[in-house]
Protein backbone atom coordinates (compact mmCIF):
# COMPACT_ATOMS: atom_id res chain seq x y z
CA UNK A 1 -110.30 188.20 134.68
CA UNK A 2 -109.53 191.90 135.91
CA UNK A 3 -112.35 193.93 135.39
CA UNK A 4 -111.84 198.17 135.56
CA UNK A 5 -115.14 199.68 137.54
CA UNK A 6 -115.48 203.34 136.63
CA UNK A 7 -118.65 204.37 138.96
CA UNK A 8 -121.04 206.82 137.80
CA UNK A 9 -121.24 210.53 138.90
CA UNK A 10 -124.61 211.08 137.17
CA UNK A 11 -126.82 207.70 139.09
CA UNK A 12 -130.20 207.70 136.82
CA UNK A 13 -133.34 207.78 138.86
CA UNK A 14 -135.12 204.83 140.38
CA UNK A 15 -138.65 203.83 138.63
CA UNK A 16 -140.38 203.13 141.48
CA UNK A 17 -143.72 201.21 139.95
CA UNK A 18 -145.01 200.58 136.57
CA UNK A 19 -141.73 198.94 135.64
CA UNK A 20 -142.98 197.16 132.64
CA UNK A 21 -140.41 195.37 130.36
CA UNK A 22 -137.46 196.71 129.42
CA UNK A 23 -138.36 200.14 129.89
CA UNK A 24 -135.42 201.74 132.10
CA UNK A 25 -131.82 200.84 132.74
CA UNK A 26 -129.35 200.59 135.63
CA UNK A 27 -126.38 202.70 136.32
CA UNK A 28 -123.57 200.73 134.97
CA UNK A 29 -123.52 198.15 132.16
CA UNK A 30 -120.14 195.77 131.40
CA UNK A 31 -118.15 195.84 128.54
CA UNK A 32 -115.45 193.01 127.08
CA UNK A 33 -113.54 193.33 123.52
CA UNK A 34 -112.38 190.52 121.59
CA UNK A 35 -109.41 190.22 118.73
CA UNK A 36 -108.60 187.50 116.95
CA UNK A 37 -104.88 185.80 117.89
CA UNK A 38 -105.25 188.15 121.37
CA UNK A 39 -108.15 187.19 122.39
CA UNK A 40 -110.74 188.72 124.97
CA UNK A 41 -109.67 192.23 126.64
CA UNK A 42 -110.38 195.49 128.38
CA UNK A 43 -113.27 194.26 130.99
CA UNK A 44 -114.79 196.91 132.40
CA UNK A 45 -117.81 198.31 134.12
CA UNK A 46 -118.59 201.80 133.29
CA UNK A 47 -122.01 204.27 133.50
CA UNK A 48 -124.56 203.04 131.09
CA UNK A 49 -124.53 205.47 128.31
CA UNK A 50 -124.64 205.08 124.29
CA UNK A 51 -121.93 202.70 122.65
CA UNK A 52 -119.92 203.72 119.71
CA UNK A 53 -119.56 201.54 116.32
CA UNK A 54 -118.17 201.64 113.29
CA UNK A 55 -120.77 202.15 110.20
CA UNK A 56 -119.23 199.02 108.69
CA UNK A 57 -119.76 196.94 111.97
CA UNK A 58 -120.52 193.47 110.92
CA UNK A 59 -123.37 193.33 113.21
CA UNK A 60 -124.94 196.55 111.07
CA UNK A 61 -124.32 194.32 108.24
CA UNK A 62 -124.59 190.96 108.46
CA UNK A 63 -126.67 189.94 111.51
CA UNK A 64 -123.68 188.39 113.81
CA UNK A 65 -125.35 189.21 116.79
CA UNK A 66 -126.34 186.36 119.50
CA UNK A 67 -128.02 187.47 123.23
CA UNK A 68 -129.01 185.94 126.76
CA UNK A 69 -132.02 186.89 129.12
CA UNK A 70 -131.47 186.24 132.14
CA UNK A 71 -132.91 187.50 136.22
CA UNK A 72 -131.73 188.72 139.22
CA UNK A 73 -134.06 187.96 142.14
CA UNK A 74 -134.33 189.80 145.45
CA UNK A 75 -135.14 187.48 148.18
CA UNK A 76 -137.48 188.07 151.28
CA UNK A 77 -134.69 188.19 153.33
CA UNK A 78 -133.01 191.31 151.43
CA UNK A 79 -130.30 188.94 149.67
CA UNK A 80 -129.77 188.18 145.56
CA UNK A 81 -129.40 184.70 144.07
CA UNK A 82 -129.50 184.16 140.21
CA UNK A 83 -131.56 181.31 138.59
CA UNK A 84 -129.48 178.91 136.47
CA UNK A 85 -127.53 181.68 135.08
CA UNK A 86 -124.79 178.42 134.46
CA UNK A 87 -127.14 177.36 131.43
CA UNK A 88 -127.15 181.52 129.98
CA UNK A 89 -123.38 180.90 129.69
CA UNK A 90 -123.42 177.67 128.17
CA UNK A 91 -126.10 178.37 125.53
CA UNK A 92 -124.92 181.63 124.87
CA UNK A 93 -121.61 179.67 123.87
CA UNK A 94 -123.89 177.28 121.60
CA UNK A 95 -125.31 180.60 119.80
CA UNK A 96 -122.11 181.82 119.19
CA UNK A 97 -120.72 178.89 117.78
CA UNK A 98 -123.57 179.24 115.07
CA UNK A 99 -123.32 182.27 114.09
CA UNK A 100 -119.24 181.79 114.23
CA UNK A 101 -118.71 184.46 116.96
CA UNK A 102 -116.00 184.13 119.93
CA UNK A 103 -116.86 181.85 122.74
CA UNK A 104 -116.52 183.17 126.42
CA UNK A 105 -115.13 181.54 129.31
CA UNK A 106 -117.90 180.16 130.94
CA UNK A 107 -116.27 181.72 134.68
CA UNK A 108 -115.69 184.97 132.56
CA UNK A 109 -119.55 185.20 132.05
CA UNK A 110 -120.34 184.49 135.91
CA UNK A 111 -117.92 187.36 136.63
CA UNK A 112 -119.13 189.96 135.05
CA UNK A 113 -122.27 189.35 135.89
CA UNK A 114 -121.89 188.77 139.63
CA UNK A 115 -119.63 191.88 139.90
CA UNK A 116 -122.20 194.40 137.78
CA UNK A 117 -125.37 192.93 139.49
CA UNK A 118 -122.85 193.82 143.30
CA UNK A 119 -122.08 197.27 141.41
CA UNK A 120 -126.25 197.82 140.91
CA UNK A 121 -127.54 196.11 143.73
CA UNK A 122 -129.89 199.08 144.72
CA UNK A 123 -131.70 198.21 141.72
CA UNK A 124 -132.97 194.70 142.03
CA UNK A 125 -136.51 195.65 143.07
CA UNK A 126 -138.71 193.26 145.95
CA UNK A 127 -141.87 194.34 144.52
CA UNK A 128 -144.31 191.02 143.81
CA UNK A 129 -143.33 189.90 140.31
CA UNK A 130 -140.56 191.97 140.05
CA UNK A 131 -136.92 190.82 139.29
CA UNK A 132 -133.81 192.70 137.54
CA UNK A 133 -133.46 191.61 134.20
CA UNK A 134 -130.01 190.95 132.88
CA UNK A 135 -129.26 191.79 129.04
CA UNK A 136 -125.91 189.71 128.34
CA UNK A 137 -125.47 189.98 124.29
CA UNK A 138 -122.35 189.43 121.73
CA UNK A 139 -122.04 190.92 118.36
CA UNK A 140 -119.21 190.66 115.75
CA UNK A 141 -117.39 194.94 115.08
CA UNK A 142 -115.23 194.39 112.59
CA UNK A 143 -114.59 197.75 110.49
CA UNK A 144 -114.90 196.36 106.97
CA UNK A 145 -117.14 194.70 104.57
CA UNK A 146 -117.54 191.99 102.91
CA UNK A 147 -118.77 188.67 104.27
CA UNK A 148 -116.17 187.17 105.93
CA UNK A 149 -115.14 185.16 109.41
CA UNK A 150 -115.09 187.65 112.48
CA UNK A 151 -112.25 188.99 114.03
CA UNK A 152 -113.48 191.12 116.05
CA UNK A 153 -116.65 191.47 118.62
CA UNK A 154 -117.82 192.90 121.39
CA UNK A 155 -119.57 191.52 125.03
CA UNK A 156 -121.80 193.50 126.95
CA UNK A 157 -124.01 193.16 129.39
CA UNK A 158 -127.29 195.41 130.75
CA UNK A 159 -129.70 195.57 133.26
CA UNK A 160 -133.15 196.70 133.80
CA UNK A 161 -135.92 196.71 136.59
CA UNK A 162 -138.70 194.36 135.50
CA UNK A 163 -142.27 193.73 136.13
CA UNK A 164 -144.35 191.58 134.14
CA UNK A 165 -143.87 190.89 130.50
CA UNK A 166 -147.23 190.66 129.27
CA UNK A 167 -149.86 193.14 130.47
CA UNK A 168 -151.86 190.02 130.89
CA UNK A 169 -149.39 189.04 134.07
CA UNK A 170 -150.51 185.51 134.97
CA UNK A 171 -153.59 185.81 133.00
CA UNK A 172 -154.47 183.60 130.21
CA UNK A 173 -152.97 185.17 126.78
CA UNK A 174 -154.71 185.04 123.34
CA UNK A 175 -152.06 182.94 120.58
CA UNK A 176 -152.66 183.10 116.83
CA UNK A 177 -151.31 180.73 114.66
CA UNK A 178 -149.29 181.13 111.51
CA UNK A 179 -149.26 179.34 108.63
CA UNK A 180 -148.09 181.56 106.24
CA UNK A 181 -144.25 182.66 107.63
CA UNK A 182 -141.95 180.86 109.11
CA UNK A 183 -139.01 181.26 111.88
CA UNK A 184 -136.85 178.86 111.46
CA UNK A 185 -136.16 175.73 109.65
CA UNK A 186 -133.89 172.43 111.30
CA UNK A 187 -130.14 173.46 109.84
CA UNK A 188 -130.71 176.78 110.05
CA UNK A 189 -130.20 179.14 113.69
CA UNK A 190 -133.48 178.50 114.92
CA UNK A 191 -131.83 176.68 117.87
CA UNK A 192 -129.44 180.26 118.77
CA UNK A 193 -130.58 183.03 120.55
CA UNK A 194 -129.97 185.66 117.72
CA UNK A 195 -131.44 188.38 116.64
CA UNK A 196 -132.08 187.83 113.22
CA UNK A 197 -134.37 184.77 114.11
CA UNK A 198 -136.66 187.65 116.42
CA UNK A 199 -136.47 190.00 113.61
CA UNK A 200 -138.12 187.12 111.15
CA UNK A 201 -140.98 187.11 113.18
CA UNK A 202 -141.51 190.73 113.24
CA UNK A 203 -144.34 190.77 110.28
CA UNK A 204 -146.59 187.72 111.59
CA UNK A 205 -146.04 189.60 115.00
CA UNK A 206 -147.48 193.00 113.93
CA UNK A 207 -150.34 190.90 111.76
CA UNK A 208 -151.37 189.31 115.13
CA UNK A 209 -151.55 192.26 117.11
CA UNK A 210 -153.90 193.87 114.61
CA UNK A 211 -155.91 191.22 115.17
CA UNK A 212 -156.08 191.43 119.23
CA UNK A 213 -153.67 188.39 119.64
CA UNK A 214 -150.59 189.18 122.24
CA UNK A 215 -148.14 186.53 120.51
CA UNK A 216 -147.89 184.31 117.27
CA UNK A 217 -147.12 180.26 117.61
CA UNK A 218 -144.98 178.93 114.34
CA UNK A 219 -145.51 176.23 112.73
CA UNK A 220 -142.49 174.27 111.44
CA UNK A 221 -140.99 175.76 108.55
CA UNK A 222 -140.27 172.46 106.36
CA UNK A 223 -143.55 170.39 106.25
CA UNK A 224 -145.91 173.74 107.93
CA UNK A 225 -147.51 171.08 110.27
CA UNK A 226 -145.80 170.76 113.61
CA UNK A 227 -146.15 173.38 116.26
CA UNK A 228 -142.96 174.87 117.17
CA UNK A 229 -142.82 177.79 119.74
CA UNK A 230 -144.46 181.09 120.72
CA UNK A 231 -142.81 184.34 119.22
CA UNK A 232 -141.28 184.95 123.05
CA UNK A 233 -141.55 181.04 124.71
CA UNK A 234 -141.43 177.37 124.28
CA UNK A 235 -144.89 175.65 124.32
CA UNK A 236 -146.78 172.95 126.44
CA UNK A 237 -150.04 171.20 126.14
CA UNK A 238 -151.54 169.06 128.55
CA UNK A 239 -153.79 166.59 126.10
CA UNK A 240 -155.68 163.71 127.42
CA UNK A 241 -153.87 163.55 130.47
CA UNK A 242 -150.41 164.32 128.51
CA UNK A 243 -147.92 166.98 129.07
CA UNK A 244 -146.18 167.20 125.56
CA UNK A 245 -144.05 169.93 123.80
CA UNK A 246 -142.37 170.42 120.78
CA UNK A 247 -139.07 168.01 120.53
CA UNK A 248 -135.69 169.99 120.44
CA UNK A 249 -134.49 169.15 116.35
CA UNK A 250 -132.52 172.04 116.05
CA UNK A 251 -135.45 175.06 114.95
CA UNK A 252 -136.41 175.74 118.43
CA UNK A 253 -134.75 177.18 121.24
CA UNK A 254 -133.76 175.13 123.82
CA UNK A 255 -135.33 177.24 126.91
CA UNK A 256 -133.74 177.25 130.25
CA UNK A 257 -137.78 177.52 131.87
CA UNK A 258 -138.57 174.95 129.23
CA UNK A 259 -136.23 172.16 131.01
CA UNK A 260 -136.65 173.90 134.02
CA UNK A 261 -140.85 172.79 133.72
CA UNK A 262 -139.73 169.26 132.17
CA UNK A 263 -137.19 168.35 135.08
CA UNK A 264 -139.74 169.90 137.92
CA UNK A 265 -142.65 167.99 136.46
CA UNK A 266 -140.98 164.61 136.20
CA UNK A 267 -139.71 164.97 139.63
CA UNK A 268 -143.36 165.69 141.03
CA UNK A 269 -144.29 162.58 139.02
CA UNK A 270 -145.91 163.87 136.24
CA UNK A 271 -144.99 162.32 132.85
CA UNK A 272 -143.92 164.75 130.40
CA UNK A 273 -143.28 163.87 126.61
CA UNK A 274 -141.16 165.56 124.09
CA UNK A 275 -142.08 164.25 120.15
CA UNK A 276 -143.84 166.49 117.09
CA UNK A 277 -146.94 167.77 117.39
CA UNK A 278 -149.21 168.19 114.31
CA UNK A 279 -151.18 171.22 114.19
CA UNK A 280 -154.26 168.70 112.87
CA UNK A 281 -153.46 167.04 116.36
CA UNK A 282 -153.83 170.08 118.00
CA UNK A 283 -157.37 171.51 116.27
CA UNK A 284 -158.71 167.75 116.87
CA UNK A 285 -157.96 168.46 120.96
CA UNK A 286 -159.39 170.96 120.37
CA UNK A 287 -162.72 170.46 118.94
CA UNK A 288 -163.34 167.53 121.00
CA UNK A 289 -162.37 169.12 124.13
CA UNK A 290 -158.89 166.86 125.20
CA UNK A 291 -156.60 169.57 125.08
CA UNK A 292 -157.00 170.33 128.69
CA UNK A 293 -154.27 173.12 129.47
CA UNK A 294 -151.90 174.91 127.31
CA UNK A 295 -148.81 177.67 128.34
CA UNK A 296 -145.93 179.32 126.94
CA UNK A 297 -142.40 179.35 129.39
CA UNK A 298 -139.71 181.92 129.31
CA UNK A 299 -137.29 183.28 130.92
CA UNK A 300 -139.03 186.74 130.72
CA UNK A 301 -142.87 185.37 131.55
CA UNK A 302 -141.64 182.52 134.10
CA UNK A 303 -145.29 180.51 132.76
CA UNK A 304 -147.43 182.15 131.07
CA UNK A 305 -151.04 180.47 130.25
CA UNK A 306 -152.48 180.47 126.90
CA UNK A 307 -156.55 180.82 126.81
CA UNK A 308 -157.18 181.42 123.42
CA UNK A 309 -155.66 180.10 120.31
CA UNK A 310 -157.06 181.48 116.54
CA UNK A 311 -156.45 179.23 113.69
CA UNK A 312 -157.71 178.98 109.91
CA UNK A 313 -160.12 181.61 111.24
CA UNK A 314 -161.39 179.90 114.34
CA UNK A 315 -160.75 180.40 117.76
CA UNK A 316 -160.57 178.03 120.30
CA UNK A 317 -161.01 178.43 124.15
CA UNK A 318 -158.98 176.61 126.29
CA UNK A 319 -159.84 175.46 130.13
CA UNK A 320 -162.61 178.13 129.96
CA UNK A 321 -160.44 180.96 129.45
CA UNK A 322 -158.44 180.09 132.52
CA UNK A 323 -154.93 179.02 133.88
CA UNK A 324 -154.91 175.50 134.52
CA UNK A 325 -153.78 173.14 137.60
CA UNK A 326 -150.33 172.23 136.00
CA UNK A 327 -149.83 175.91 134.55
CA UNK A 328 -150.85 177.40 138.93
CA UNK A 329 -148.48 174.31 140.19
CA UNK A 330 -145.54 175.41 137.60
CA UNK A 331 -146.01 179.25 137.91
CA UNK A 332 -145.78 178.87 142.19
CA UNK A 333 -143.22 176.80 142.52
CA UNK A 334 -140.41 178.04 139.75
CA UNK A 335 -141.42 181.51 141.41
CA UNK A 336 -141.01 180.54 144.31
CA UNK A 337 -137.66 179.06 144.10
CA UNK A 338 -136.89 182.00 142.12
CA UNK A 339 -137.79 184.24 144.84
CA UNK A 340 -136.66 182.46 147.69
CA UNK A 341 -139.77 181.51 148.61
CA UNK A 342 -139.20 177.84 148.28
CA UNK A 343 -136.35 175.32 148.93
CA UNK A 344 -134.28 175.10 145.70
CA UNK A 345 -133.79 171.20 145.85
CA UNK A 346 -132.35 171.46 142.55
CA UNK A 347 -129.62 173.39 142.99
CA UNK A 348 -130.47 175.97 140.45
CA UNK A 349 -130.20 179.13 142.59
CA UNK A 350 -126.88 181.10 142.56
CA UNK A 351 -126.83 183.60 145.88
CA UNK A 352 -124.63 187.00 144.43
């Protein structure tokens, strides 16, 4: 793939602490167009500035919109390595395919982001916790209505310095439960990475925040039993001894950290377990005290562990309030393969 680089004249000023989330943007940001029976064209790199669409853009309209969230780490030895960004591109691809959008070469999507993360280099920050977060998202711009299979869309990809996602940092986080909407159901996109499925949650999201919670953990949408995910993360308990989580049938999203925590468990010889888990299951842990440790995992949050959870108008404490053995061990060592800070005997690191 030939990609045009058009450097900026204008270079935005560095934040240089309170980076929060998603707050401020790099210099440059990549651009790819796609048309149907020519396929993907005109990669480029150019300032990061506004983009222009047509009113009738199908993502305006219709929803076909599908994204990635991935990091860019600065090691303690100056140099940048990616983690996993192999699985972004693949499930990406699977998102896509739901939503009926164009697929991208899996070596096209390695590209561009290697050669805009070179371009903005300066602005991978080596502050502790921080990372450069990389936007990669796909949306459907054809100029007419009516619901119909896309022709055209439009790949892009931004960046922005990073701290932590929650306030809380590694703190424990308070979770509310709902019971009255629902994400997803199995059939529908609740496995894709779009936006429409982050937009659904919007209402039970604003309703927990009211009520002093930071996130909202779904219950499945079909029977309203089985615990699904957090708003932002997959979900693990440790119960009796057990580390379990929510099976992948299709309503959740299959999170990179998610198998990244399943596959460094096992190989530190913990048993993990992947089935349903009732929500009655759940409030019996924890009344009599078995549900030992529980955490959310993203991409954005690395681990992050859960202390409270509010539910039918209780609210349950977990581990005192605290982060728990398997939550510390997970948190230090997927950080510290992130960062360079351990050996990656997995093989997930990517050096730019």
């Amino acid at each position: 793939m030939n990609i045009s680089i058009t450097k900026t004249t204008n270079p935005i000023e560095k934040p240089t602490k309170d980076l929060g989330f998603g707050k401020y943007f790099t210099d440059h940001m990549f651009i790819m167009d796609y048309v149907a029976g020519e396929g993907w064209k005109d990669a480029r790199i150019v300032p990061f500035a506004p983009i222009s669409l047509h009113p009738a853009a199908t993502v305006f309209h219709y929803g076909a919109e599908v994204f990635e969230g991935l990091k860019a780490y600065r090691r303690a030895d100056g140099e940048i390595q990616f983690f996993r960004p192999i699985e972004n591109a693949r499930r990406i691809n699977n998102s896509a395919e739901r939503i009926r959008l164009p697929q991208i070469p899996e070596e096209d999507f390695m590209q561009a982001l290697t050669e805009l993360v070179k371009l903005d280099a300066d602005w991978v920050p080596s502050g502790n916790g921080e990372s450069l977060y990389l936007r990669p998202f796909l949306f459907g711009t054809d100029d007419a209505l009516g619901l119909h299979s896309i022709k055209k869309a439009r790949f892009m990809i931004i960046c922005s310095p990073s701290g932590s996602y929650y306030k809380e940092g590694i703190n424990p986080v308070k979770i509310m439960i709902e019971d009255e909407d629902v994400r997803a159901v199995r059939g529908g996109t609740g496995y894709a990475k779009c936006g429409g499925n982050y937009a659904a949650s919007n209402r039970a999201g604003e309703k927990a925040a009211e009520k002093g919670f930071t996130q909202v953990l779904w219950l499945d949408g079909v029977d309203r039993k089985y615990i699904e995910e957090v708003g932002a993360m997959n979900v693990m308990f440790k119960i009796g001894g057990e580390i379990v989580t929510p099976s992948l049938e299709g309503s959740i999203l299959p999170g990179i950290t998610r198998k990244s925590c399943i596959e460094l468990l096992r190989a530190k010889g913990f048993s993990v377990t992947e089935r349903k888990i009732s929500i009655d299951e759940l409030c019996a842990a924890m009344e009599n005290g078995t549900l030992e440790e529980a955490w959310g995992c993203g991409t954005a949050a690395v681990v992050s562990p859960i202390g409270q959870l509010y539910y039918d108008g209780k609210t349950y404490t977990i581990n005192n309030n605290e982060i728990g053995a398997v939550t510390q061990l997970l948190y230090d060592n997927l950080t510290g393969i992130q960062w360079g800070r351990l050996e990656d005997t997995f093989g997930w690191t990517v050096r730019l």
